[in-house]
Protein backbone atom coordinates (compact mmCIF):
# COMPACT_ATOMS: atom_id res chain seq x y z
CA UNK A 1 13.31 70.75 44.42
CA UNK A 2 16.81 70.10 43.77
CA UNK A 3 17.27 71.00 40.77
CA UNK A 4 15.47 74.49 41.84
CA UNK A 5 18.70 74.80 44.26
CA UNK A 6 21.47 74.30 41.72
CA UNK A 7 19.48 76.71 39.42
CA UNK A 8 19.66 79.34 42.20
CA UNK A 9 22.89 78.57 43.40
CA UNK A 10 24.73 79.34 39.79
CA UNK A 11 23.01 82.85 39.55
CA UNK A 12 23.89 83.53 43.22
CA UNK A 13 27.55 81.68 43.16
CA UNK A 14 28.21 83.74 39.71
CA UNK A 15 27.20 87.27 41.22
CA UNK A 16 28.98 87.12 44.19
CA UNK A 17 32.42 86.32 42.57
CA UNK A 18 31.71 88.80 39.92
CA UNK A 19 31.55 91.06 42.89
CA UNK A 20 35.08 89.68 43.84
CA UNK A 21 36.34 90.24 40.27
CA UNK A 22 35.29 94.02 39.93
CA UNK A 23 35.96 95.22 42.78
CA UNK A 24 38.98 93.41 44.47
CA UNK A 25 40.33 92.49 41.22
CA UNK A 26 39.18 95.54 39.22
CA UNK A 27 37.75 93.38 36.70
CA UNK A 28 34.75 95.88 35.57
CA UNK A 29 33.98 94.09 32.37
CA UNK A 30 32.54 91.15 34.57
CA UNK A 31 29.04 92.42 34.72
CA UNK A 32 28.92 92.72 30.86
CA UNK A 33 29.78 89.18 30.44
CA UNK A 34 27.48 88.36 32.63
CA UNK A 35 24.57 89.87 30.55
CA UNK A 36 26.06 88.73 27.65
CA UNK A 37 26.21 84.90 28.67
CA UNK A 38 22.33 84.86 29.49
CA UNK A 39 21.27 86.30 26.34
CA UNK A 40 23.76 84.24 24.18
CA UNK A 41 22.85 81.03 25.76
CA UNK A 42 18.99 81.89 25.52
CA UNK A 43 19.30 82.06 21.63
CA UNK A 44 21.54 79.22 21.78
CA UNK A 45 18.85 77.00 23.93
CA UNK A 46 16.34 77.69 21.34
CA UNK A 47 18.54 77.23 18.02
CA UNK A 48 19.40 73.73 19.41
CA UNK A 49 15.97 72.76 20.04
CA UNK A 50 14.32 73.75 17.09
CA UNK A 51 17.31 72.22 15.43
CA UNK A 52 16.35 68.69 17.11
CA UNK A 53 13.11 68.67 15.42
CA UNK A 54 13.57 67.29 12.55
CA UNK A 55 16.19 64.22 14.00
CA UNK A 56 13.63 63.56 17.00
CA UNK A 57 10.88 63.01 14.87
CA UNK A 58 12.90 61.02 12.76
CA UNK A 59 13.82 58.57 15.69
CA UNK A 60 10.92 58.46 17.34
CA UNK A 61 8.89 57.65 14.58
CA UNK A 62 11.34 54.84 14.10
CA UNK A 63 10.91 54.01 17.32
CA UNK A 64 7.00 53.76 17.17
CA UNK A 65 7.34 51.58 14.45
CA UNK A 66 9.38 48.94 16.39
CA UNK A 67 6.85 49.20 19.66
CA UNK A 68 3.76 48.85 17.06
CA UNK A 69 5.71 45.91 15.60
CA UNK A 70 6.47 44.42 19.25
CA UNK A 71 9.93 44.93 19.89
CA UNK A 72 8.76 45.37 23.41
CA UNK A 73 7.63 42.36 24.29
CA UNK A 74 10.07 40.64 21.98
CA UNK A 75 12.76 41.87 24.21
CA UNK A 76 10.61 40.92 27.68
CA UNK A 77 11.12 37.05 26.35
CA UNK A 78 14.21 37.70 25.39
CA UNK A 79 15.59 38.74 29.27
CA UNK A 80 12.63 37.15 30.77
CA UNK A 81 14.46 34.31 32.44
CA UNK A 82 17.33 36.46 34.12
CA UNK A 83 14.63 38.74 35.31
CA UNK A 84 12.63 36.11 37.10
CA UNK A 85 15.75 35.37 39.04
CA UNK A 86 16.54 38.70 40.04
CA UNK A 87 13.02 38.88 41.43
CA UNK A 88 12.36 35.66 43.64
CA UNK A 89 10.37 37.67 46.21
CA UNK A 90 7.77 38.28 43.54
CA UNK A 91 5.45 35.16 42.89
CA UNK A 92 5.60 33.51 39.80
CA UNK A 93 3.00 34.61 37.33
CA UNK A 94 2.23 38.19 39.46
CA UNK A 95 1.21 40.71 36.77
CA UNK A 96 4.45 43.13 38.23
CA UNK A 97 7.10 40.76 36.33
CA UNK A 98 5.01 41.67 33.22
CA UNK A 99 5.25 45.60 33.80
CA UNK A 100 9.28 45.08 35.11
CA UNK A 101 10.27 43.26 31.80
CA UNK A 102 8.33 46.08 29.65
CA UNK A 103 9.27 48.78 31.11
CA UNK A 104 13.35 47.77 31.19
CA UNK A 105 12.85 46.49 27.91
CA UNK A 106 11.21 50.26 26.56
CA UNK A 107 14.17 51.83 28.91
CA UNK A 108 16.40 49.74 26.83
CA UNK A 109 15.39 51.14 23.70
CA UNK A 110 14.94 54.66 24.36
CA UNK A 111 11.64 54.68 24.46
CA UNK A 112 11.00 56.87 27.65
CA UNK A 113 7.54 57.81 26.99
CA UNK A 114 6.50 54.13 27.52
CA UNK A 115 8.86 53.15 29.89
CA UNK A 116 8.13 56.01 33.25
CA UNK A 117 3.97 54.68 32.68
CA UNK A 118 5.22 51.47 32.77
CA UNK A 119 7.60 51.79 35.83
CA UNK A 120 4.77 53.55 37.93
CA UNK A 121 2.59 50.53 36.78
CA UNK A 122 5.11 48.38 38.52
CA UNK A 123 5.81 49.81 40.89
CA UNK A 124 2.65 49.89 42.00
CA UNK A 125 2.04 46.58 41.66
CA UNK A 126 5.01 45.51 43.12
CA UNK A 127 3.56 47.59 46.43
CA UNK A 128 0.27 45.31 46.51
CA UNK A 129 3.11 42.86 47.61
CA UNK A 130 5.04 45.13 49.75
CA UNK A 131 4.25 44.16 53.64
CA UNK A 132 5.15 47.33 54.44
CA UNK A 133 4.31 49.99 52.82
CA UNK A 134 6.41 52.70 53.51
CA UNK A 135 9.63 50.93 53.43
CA UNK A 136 10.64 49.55 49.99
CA UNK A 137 10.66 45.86 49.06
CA UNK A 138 13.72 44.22 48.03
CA UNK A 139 11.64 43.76 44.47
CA UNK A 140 11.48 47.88 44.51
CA UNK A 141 14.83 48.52 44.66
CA UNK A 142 16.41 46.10 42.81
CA UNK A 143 14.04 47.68 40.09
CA UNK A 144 14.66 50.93 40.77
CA UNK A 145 18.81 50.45 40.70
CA UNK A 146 18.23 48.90 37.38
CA UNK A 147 16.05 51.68 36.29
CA UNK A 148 19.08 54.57 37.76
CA UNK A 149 21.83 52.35 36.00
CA UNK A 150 20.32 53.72 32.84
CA UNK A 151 20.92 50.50 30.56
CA UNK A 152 20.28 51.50 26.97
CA UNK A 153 20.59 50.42 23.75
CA UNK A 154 20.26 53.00 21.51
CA UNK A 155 20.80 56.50 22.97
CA UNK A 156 19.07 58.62 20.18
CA UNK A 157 18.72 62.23 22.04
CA UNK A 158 22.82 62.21 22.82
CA UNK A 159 23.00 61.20 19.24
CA UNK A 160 20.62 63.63 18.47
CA UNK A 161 22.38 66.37 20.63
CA UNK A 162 25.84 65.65 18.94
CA UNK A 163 24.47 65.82 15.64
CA UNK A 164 23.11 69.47 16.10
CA UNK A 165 26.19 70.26 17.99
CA UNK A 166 28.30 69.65 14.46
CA UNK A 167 29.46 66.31 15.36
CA UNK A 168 31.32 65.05 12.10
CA UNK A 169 30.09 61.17 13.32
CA UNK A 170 26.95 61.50 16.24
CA UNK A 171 27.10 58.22 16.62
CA UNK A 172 30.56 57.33 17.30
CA UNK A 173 29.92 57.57 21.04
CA UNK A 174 27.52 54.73 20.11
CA UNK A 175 30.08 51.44 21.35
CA UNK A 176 31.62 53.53 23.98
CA UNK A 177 27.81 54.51 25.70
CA UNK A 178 26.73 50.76 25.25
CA UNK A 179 30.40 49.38 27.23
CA UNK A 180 29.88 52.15 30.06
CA UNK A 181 26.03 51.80 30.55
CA UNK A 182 26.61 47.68 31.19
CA UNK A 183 29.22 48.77 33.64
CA UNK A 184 27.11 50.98 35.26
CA UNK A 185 24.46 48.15 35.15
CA UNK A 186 26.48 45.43 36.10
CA UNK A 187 27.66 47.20 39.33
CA UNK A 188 24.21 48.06 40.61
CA UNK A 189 22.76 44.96 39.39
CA UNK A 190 26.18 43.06 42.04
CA UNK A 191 25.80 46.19 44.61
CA UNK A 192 21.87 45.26 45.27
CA UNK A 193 22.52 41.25 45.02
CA UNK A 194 25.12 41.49 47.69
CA UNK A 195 22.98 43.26 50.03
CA UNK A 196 19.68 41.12 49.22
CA UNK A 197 21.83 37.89 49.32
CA UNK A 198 20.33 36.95 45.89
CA UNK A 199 22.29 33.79 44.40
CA UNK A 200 24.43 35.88 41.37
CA UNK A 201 26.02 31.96 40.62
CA UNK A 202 22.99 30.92 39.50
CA UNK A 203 23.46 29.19 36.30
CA UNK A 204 20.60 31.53 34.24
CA UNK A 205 22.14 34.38 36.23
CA UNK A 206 25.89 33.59 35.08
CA UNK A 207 24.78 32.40 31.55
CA UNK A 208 23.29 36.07 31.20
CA UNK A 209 26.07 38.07 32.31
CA UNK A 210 29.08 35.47 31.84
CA UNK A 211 27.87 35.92 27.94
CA UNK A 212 27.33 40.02 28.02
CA UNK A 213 30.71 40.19 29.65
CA UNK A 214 32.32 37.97 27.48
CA UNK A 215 31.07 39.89 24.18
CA UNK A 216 32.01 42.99 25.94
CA UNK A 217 35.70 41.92 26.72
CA UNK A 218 35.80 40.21 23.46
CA UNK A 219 35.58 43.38 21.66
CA UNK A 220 37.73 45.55 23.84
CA UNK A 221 40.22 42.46 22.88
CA UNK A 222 39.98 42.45 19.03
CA UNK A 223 39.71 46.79 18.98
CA UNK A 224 42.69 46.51 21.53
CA UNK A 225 45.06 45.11 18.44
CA UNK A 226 44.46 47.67 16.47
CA UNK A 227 46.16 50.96 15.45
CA UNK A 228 44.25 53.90 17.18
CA UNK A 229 43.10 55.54 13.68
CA UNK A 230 41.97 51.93 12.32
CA UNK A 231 40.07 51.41 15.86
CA UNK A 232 38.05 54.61 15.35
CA UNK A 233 37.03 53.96 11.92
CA UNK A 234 36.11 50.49 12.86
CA UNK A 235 33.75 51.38 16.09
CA UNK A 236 32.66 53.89 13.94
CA UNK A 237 31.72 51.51 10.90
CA UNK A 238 30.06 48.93 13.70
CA UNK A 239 27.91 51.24 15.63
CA UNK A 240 26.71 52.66 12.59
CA UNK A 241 25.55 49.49 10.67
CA UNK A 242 24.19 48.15 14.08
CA UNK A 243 21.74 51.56 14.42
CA UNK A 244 20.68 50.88 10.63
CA UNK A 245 20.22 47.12 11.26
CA UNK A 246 18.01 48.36 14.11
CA UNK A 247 15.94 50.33 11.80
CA UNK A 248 15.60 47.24 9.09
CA UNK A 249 14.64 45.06 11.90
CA UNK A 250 11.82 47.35 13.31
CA UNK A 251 10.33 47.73 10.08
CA UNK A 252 10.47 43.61 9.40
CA UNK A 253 9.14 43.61 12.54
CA UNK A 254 5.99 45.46 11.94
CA UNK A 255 5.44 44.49 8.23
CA UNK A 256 5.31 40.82 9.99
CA UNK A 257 2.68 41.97 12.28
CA UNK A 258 1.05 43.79 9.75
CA UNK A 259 1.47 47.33 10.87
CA UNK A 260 1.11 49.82 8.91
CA UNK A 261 4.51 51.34 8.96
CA UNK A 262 4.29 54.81 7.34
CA UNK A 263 1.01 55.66 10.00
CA UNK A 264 3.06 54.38 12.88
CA UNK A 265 6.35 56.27 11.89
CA UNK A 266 4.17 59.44 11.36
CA UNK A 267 2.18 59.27 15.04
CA UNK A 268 5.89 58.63 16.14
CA UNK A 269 7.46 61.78 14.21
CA UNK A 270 4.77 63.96 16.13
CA UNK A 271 5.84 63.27 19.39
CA UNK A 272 9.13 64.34 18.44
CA UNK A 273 7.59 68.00 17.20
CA UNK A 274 6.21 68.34 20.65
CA UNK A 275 9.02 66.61 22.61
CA UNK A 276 11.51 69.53 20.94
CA UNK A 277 8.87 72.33 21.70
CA UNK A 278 8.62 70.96 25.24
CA UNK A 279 12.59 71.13 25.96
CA UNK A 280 12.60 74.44 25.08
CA UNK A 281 12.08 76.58 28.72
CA UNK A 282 14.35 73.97 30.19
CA UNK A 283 17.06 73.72 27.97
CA UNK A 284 17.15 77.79 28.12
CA UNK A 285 16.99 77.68 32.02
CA UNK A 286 20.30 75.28 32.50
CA UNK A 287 22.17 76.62 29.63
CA UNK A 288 22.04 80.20 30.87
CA UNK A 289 22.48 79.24 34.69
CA UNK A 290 25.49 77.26 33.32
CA UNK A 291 26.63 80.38 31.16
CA UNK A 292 26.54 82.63 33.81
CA UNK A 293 28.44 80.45 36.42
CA UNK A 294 30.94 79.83 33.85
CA UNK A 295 31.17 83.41 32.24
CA UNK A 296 31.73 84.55 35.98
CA UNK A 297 35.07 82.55 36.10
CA UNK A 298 33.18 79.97 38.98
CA UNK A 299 33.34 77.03 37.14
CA UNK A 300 36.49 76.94 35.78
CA UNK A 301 37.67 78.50 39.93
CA UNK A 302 35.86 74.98 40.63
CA UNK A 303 37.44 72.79 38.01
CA UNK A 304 41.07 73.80 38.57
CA UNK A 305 40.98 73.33 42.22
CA UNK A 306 39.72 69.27 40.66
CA UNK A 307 42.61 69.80 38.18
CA UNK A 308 45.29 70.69 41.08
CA UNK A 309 44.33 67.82 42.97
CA UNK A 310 44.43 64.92 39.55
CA UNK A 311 47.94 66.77 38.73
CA UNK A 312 49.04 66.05 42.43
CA UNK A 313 47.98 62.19 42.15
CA UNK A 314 49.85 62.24 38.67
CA UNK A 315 46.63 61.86 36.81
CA UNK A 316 45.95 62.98 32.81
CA UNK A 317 43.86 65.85 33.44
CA UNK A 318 41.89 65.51 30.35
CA UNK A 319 38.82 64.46 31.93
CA UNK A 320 38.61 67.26 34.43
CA UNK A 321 36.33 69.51 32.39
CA UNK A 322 33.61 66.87 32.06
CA UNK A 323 33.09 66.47 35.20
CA UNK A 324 30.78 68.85 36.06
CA UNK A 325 28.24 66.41 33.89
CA UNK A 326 29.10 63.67 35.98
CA UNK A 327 28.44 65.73 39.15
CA UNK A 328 25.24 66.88 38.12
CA UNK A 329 23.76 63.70 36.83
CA UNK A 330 22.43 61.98 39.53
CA UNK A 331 21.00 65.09 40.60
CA UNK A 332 19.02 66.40 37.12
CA UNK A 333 19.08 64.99 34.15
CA UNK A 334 18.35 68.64 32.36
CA UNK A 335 20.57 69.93 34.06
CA UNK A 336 23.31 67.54 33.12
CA UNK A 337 22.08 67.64 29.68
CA UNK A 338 22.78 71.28 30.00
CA UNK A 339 26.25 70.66 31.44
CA UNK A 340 26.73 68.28 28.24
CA UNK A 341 25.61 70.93 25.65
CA UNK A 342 27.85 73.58 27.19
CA UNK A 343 30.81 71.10 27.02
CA UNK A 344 30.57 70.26 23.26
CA UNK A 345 29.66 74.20 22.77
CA UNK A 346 32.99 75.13 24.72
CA UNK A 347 35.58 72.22 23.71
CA UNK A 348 33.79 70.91 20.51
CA UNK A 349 31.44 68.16 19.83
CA UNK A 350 34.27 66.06 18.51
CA UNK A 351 36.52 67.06 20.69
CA UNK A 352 37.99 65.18 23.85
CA UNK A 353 35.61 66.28 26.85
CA UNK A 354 32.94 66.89 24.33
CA UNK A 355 32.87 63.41 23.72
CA UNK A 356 33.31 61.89 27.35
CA UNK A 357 30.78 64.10 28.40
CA UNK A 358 27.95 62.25 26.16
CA UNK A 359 29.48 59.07 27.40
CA UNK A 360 28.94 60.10 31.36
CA UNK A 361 25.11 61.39 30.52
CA UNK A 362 24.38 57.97 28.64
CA UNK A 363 26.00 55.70 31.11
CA UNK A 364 23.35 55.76 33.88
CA UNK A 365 19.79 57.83 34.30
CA UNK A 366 19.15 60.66 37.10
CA UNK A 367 19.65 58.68 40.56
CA UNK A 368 17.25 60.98 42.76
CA UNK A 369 14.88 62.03 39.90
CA UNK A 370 14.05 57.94 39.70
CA UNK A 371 14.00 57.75 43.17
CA UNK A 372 11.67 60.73 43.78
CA UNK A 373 9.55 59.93 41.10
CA UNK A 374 9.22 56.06 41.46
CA UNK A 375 9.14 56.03 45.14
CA UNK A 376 6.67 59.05 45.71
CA UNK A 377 3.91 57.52 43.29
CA UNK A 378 3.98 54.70 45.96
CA UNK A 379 4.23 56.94 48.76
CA UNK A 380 7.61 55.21 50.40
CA UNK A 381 9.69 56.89 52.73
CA UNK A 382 12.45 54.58 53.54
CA UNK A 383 14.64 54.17 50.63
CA UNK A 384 16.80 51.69 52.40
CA UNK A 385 20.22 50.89 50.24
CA UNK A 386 18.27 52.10 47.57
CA UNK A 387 20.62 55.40 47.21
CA UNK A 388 23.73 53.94 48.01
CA UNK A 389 23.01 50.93 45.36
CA UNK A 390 22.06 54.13 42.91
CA UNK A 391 24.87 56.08 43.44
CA UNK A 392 27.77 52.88 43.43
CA UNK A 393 26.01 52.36 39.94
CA UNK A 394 26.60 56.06 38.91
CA UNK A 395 30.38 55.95 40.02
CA UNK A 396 31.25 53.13 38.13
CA UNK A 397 29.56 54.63 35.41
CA UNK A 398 31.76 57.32 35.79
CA UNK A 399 34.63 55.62 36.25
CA UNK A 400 34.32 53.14 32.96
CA UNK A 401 33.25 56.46 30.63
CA UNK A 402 36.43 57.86 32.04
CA UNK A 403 38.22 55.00 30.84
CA UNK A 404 36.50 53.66 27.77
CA UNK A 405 36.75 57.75 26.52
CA UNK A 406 40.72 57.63 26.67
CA UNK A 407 40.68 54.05 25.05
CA UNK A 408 38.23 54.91 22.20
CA UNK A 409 39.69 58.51 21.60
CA UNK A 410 42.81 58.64 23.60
């Protein structure tokens, strides 16, 4: 329902100050534009995502190989212990810690298709414990804040969407997405322990994210020494031999378990035909709502009045075009992947904005979308802190892209 709002709102923001344009301003050419932008950004919503095809299937049959081969539940042991401590209110063996550790550990690795089934299978479960039930459990929203703080390790479709963009490296956003997402993370995870009084010192707690942080500051330290050129190459270099370790260990993993690996990657590689086809009407529906709001002269009206006000604090003003990604993302995640697209289409893929704005869409996941979507299948009404927690999460977010952006590319 939101999203059907914003969509409206460009077409109807965009003809009324083309009306201002022709005739206060005399600006008759408006109205062409205008026609111009939808049909432009039409064929340009369809190039892209037939152009995705072949790099989706490639990635998701990847990723089908590592969930035949268990990575899934490798990763569940693997944060198992923290888990159980954010969760005290759920009794020890309850089949909901099962579906909580799979489905963070499928969000973790991209793999969205098994991670929302998942999530409604907790969630569900975790309302069998819920006393009552139209008011959400502490358990609820501490999952759901974790869910909205989008922590991911491999981001493949902003990889994917950079690539077809003409990124010279996709995957040099690769570091920066990982530092902002645990920020993003991290907040929430503090924002909803504060308010549920959970015991953050506890030793498995600390050991968990004492060690993440450490790693994380340890390698803004050792990038931090270097020369801004050498830093990029290196990130570069790292992120890429990371995503190809990533690919050796999934297939170890499965020839271990006896998978067979070319059948799994092909099931995989389907899913990323139809995932492409399935984009298609909404990628065409943002990116020409976008392109008319911004071929009317709104959006940029909008962003220099934001660009006015950072000049006034004595701000770099860099990051002002990428924010309409950040504003939108909480709301829709298509329509913030639109936002993204038409960034790298109007500044570059490689360029500054183009990059931050990948950074904002991977550092948390669509606030109110989770929300809606989790909640509703439950049939709660009273979110509690749950949108505050949600949102704190998406601002730091915002707030360490920002920063990590001018630190990586400057």
């Amino acid at each position: 329902m939101v999203l059907n709002y914003i969509w409206i709102a460009f077409f109807f923001v965009a003809f009324v100050v083309a009306l201002i344009k022709a005739f206060v301003f005399g600006d008759m050419d408006v109205f062409s534009r205008l026609v111009k932008a939808t049909f432009d950004s039409a064929e340009l919503g369809f190039t892209i995502s037939i152009g995705l095809t072949g790099v989706l299937s490639l990635w998701l049959g990847i990723m089908k190989v590592g969930e035949r081969g268990g990575v899934i539940a490798l990763f569940s042991k693997a944060i198992g212990p923290l888990f159980r401590q954010l969760f005290p209110k759920i009794p020890k063996g309850h089949p909901a810690i099962g579906s909580i550790l799979m489905n963070i550990s499928a969000n973790m690795l991209g793999l969205d298709n098994a991670a929302t089934p998942l999530g409604l299978k907790a969630m569900k479960e975790m309302q069998d414990l819920n006393e009552y039930k139209d008011k959400a459990s502490d358990p609820q929203i501490m999952f759901l804040v974790l869910n909205t703080s989008g922590l991911t390790i491999i981001p493949i479709s902003i990889m994917v969407y950079r690539a077809k963009m003409g990124a010279a490296d996709p995957s040099d956003v690769f570091i920066p997405i990982l530092l902002a997402t645990f920020f993003s993370t991290l907040a929430g995870l503090i924002t909803v322990g504060l308010f549920q009084r959970l015991k953050l010192w506890h030793p498995v707690v600390l050991a968990y994210i004492g060690g993440l942080s450490a790693v994380i500051v340890g390698s803004i330290y050792v990038l931090s020494r270097m020369p801004q050129e050498q830093m990029n190459v290196v990130s570069s270099l790292i992120s890429n031999v990371i995503l190809f370790g990533i690919i050796i260990f999934f297939f170890t993993l499965a020839a271990f378990k006896r998978v067979n690996i070319y059948e799994a990657f092909v099931e995989g590689a389907k899913d990323g035909f139809t995932t492409a086809i399935t984009i298609i009407p909404y990628l065409v529906a943002m990116l020409v709502g976008i392109a008319v709001f911004r071929a009317s002269g709104a959006m940029d009206y909008l962003v220099e009045i934001v660009r006015i006000l950072v000049t006034h604090l004595g701000f770099d003003t860099r990051f002002v075009d990428a924010l309409p990604t950040a504003f939108m993302k909480p709301l829709s995640g298509s329509g913030s992947r639109g936002m993204m697209v038409d960034a790298m289409k109007t500044f570059g893929a490689d360029s500054f904005v183009g990059r931050l704005t990948c950074i904002i869409q991977g550092s948390a996941d669509t606030t109110f979308y989770v929300i809606a979507v989790y909640f509703g299948s439950v049939g709660i009404r009273n979110t509690r802190y749950a949108i505050t927690a949600g949102l704190i999460a998406d601002i730091a977010g915002l707030i360490a892209s920002v920063a990590i952006t001018y630190y990586f590319f400057g």
